[in-house]
Protein backbone atom coordinates (compact mmCIF):
# COMPACT_ATOMS: atom_id res chain seq x y z
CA UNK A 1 -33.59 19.24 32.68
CA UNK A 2 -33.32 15.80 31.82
CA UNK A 3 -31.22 16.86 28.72
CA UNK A 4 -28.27 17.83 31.21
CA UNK A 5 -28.01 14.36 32.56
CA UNK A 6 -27.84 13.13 29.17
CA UNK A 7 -25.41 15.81 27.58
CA UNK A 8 -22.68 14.42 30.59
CA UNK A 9 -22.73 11.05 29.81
CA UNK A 10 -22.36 12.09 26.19
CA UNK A 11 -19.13 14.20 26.85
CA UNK A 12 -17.46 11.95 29.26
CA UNK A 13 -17.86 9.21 27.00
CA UNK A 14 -16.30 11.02 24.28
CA UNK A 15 -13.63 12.21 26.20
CA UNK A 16 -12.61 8.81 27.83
CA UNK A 17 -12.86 6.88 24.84
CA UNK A 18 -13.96 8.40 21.38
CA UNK A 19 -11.59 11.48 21.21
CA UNK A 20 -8.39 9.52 22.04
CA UNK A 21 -9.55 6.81 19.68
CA UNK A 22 -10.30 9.39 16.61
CA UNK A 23 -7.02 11.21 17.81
CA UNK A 24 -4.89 8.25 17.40
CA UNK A 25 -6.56 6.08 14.60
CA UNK A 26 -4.15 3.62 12.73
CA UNK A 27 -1.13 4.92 15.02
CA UNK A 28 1.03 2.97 17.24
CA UNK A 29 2.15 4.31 20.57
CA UNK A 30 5.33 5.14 19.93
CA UNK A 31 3.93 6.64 16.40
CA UNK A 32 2.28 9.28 18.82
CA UNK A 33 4.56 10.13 21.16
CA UNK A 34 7.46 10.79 18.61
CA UNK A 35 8.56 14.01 17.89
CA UNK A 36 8.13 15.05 13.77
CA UNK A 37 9.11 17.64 12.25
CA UNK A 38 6.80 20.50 12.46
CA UNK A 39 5.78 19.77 16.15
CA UNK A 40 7.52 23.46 17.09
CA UNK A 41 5.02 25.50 15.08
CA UNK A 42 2.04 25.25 17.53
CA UNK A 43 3.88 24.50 20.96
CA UNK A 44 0.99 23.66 23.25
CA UNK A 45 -1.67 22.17 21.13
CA UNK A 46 -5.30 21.86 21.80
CA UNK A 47 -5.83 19.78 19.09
CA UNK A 48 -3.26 17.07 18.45
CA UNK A 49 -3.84 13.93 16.00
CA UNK A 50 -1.33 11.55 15.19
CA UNK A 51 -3.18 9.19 12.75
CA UNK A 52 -1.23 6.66 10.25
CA UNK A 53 -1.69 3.97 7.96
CA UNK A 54 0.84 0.92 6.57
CA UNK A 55 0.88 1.35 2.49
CA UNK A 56 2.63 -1.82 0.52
CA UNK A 57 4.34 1.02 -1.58
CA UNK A 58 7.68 2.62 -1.23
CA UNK A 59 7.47 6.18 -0.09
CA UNK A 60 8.27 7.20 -3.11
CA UNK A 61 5.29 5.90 -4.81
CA UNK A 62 3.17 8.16 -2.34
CA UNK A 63 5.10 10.86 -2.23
CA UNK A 64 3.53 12.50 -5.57
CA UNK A 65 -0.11 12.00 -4.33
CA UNK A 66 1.06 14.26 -1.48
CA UNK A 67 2.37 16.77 -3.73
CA UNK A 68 -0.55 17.62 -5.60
CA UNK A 69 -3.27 17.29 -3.00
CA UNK A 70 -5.08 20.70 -2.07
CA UNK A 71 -8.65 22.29 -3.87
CA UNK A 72 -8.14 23.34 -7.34
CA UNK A 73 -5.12 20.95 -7.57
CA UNK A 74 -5.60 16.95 -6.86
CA UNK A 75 -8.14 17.30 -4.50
CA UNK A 76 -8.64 15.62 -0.91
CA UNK A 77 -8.92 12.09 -1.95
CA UNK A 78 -11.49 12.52 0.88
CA UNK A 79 -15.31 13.29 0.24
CA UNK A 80 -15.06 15.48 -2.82
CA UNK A 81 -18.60 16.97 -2.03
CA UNK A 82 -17.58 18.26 0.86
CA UNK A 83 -13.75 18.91 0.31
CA UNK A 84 -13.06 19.65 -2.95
CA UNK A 85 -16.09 21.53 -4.77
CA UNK A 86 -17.73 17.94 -5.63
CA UNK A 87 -14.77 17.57 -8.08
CA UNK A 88 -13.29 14.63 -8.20
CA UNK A 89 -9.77 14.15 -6.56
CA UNK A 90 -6.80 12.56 -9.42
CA UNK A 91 -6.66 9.53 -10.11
CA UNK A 92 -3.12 9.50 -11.40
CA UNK A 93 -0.30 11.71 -10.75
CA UNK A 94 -0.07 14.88 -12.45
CA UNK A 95 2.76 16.43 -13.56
CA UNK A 96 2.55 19.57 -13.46
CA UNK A 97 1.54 19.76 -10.13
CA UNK A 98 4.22 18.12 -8.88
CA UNK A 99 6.49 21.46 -8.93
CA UNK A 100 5.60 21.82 -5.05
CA UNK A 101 8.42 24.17 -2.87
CA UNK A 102 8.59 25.84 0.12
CA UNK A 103 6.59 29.11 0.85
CA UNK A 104 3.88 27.73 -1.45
CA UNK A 105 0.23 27.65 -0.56
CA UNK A 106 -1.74 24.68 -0.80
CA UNK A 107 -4.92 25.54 -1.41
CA UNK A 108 -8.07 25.01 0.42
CA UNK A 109 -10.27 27.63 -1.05
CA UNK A 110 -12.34 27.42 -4.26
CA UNK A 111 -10.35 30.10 -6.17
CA UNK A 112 -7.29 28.31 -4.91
CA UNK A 113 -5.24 31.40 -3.82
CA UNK A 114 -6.27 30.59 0.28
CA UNK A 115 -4.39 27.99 2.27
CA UNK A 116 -2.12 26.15 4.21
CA UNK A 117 1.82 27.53 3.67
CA UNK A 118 4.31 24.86 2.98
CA UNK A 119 7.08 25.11 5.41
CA UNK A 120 9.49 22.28 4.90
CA UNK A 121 10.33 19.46 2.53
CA UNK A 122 12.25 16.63 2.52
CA UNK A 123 11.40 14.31 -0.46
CA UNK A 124 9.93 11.60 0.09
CA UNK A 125 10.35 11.75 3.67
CA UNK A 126 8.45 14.79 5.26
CA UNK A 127 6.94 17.78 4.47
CA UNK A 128 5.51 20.37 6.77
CA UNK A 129 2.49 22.63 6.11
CA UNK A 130 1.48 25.25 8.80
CA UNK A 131 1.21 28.43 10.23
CA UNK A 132 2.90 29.25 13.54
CA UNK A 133 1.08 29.42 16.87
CA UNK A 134 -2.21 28.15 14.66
CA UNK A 135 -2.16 25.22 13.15
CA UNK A 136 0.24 22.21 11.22
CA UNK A 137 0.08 19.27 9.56
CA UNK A 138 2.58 16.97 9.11
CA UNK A 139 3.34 14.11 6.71
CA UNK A 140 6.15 11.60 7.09
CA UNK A 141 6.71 8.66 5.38
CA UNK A 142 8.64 5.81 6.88
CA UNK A 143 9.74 2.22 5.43
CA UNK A 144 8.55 -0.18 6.99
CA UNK A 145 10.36 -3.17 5.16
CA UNK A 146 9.43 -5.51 2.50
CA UNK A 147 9.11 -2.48 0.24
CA UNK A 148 5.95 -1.19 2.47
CA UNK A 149 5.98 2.86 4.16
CA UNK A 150 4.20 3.92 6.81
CA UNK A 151 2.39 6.88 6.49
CA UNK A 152 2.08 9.37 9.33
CA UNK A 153 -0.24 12.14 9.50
CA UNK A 154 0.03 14.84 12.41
CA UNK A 155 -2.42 17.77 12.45
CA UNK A 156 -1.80 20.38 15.80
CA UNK A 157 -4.02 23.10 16.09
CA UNK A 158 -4.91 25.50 18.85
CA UNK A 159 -8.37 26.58 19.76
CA UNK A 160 -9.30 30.07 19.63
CA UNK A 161 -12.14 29.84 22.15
CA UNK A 162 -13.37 33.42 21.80
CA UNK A 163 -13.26 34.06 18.11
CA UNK A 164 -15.76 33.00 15.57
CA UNK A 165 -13.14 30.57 14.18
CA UNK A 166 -14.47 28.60 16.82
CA UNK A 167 -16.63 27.18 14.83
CA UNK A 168 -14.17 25.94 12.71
CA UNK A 169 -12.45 24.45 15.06
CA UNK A 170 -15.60 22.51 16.50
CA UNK A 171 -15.55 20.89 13.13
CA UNK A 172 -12.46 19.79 12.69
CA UNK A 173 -12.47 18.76 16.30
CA UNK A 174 -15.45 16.24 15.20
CA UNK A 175 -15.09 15.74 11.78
CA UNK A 176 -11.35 15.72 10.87
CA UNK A 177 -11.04 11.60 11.82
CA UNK A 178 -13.59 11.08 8.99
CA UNK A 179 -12.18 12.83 6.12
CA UNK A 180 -8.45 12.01 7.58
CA UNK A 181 -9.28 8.56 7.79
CA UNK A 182 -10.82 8.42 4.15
CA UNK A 183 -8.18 10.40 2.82
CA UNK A 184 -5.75 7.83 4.61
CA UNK A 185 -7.20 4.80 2.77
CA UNK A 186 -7.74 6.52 -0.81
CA UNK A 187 -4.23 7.36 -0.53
CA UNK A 188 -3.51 3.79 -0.32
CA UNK A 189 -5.04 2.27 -2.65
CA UNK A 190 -3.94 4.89 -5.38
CA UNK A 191 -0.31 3.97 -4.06
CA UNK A 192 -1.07 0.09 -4.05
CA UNK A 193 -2.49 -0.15 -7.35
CA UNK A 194 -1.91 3.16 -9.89
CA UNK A 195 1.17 2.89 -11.98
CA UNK A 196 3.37 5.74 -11.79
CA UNK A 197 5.87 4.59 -15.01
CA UNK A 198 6.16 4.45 -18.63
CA UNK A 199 2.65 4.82 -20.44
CA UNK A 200 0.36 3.32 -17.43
CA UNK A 201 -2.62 5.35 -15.80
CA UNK A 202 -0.62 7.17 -13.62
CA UNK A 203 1.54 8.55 -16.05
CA UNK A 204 5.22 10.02 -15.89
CA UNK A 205 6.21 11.61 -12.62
CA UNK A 206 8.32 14.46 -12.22
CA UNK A 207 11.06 15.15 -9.55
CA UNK A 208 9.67 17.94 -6.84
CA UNK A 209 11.68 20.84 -6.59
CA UNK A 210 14.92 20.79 -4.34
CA UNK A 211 14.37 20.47 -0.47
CA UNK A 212 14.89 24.14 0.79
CA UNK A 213 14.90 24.71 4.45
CA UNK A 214 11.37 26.44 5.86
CA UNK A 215 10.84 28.51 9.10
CA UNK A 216 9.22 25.13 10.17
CA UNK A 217 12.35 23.02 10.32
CA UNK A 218 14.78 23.20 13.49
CA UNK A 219 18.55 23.97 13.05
């Protein structure tokens, strides 16, 4: 019985203070509170993180990193054992994954047919990944001046508390702020330092594909 004591302390202490931290890391207020695009596919959210990061890179330096991320494609830039098959996530940017569009999948699965559907683009301001009533994640990119972006990530998600996905969501729920925040500052540094022109590391980089409207984006 002295476990229960215990277990209460635990839970208010991560609800008063370690859940809104991990919820909000690297955002300002007024990051949070904004409305992105995106925010209409799961209404009422159980799960709602708004985390961000400042990137001395133009957003469209970052904006092919984005493109190609997903298993089987660029990876995580996370913790490649546990995201992306112990593969290791690009180092440069890849051409021919930069061909992203609307109503494509990016992957999460190891045969790389199982995802997250795109729903929106606007390069190399937002794009919009999701399913409606379930779960998004959104990506916007925002100058911040001096040639530096602001990059905002936004995952909503609603708990099924009676289905075995459950479990998933009692992982993301405690373990999302650590790959997020990884993937946040690997992102970064690729941005910061890889060059994207001419005959560097990084290679050429190739235009996405027009912006086309998804179910995602209002009007």
């Amino acid at each position: 019985m002295r476990l229960v004591p215990v277990l209460v302390v635990a839970a208010v202490i991560y609800v008063r203070w370690v859940r809104p931290w991990q919820l909000t890391w690297g955002a300002t207020p007024e990051e949070v509170s904004r409305q992105l695009p995106g925010d209409d596919l799961v209404p009422k959210p159980t799960f709602n993180a708004t985390r961000a990061i400042t990137i001395t890179a133009p957003p469209e330096r970052i904006w092919p990193w984005l493109v190609q991320a997903g298993v089987t494609r660029g990876g995580w830039y996370s913790y490649d054992l546990l995201d992306n098959l112990g593969r290791p996530s690009a180092q440069r940017i890849v051409p021919e994954l930069q061909n992203l569009a609307v109503g494509d999948i990016v992957p999460m699965s190891p045969d790389g047919k199982h995802g997250i559907p795109v729903r929106a683009m606007e390069p190399p301001r937002s794009m919009v990944w999701g399913t409606p009533g379930d779960t998004s994640w959104t990506w916007q990119l925002d100058p911040a001046g001096a040639g530096s972006t602001r990059l905002i990530s936004r995952i909503r998600s609603r708990y099924r508390w009676f289905s075995p996905a459950i479990a998933f969501s009692a992982l993301v729920e405690f373990g999302d702020i650590w790959m997020m925040r990884r993937m946040l500052l690997n992102i970064r540094e690729r941005a910061e330092t890889v060059p994207q022109q001419g005959g560097g590391p990084g290679g050429p980089v190739t235009r996405s594909r027009p912006w086309r409207r998804g179910q995602g984006d209002r009007g």
